[in-house]
Protein backbone atom coordinates (compact mmCIF):
# COMPACT_ATOMS: atom_id res chain seq x y z
CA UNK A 1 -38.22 73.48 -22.31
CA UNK A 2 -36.67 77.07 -21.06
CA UNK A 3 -40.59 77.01 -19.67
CA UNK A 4 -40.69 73.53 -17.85
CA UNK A 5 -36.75 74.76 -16.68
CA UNK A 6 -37.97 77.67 -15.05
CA UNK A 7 -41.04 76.61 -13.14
CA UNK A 8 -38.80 73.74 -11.70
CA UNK A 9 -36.45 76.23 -10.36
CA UNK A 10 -39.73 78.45 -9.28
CA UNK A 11 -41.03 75.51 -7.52
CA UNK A 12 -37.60 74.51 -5.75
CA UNK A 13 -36.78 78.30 -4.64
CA UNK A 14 -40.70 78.11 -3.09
CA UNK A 15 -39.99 75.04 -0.76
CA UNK A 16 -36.57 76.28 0.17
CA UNK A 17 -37.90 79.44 1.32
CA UNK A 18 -40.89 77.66 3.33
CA UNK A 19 -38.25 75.65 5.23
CA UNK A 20 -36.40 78.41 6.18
CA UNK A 21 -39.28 80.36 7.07
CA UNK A 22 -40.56 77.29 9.06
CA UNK A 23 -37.01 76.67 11.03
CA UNK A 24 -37.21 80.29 11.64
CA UNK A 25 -39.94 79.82 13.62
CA UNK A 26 -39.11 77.12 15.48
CA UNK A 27 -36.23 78.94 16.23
CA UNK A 28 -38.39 81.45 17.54
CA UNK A 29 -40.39 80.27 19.84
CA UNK A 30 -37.82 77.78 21.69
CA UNK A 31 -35.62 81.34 22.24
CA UNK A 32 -38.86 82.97 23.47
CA UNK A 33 -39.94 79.62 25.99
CA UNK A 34 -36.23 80.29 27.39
CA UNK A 35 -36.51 83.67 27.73
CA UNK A 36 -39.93 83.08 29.40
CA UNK A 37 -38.46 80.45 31.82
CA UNK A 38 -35.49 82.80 32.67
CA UNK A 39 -37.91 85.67 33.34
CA UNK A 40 -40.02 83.37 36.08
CA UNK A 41 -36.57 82.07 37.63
CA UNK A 42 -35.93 85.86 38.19
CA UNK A 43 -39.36 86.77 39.21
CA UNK A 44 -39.45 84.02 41.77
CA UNK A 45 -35.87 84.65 43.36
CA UNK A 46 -36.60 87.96 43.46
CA UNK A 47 -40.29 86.62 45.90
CA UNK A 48 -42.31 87.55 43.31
CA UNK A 49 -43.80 84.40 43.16
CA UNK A 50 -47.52 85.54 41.83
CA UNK A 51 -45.48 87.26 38.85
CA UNK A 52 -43.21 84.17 38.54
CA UNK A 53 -46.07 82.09 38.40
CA UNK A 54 -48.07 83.56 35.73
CA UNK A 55 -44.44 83.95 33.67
CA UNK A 56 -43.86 80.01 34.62
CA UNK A 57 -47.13 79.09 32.80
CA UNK A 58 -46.62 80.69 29.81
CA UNK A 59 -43.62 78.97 29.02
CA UNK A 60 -44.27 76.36 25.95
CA UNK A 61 -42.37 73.11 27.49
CA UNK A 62 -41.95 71.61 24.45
CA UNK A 63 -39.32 74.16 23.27
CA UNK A 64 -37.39 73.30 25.88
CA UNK A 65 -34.31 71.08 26.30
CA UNK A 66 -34.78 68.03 29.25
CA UNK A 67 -32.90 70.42 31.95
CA UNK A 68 -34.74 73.13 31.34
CA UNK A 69 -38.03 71.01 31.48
CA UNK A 70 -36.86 69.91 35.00
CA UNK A 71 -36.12 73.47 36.32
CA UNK A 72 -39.42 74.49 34.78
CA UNK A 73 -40.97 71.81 36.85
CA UNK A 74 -38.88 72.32 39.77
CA UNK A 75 -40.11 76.20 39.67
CA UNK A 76 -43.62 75.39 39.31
CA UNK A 77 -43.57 72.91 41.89
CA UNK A 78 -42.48 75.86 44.38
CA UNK A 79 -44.97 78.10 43.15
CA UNK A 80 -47.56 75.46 44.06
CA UNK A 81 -48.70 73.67 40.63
């Protein structure tokens, strides 16, 4: 019983910790596609639209919130994609 007990609790401390680990890292990568996005808004105000552009692309959309899909668009637009 003490057995069964433990390997429950084993088991349930395991799938907790993959969550977190896995919200972690969404976490993670929608603060880095922001970050990314607020780098190439920089770049291009600051005409360097060559830098901006490459910055721009490597920006993972789907992080994103709708507004700052549109001002990701609206950027990329400008820098001719």
């Amino acid at each position: 019983m003490f057995f069964r007990r433990l390997l429950t609790l084993t088991l349930l401390a395991a799938v907790l910790l993959c969550a977190t680990n896995w919200a972690y890292g969404q976490e993670s990568a929608s603060d880095q596609a922001k970050a990314l996005l607020e780098q190439g808004v920089v770049q291009f105000k600051a005409m360097h639209f060559k830098i901006a552009k490459k910055t721009l692309l490597k920006v993972e959309a789907s992080y994103l919130s709708d507004s700052e899909k549109k001002t990701l668009d609206e950027y990329l637009q400008e820098a001719g994609l």
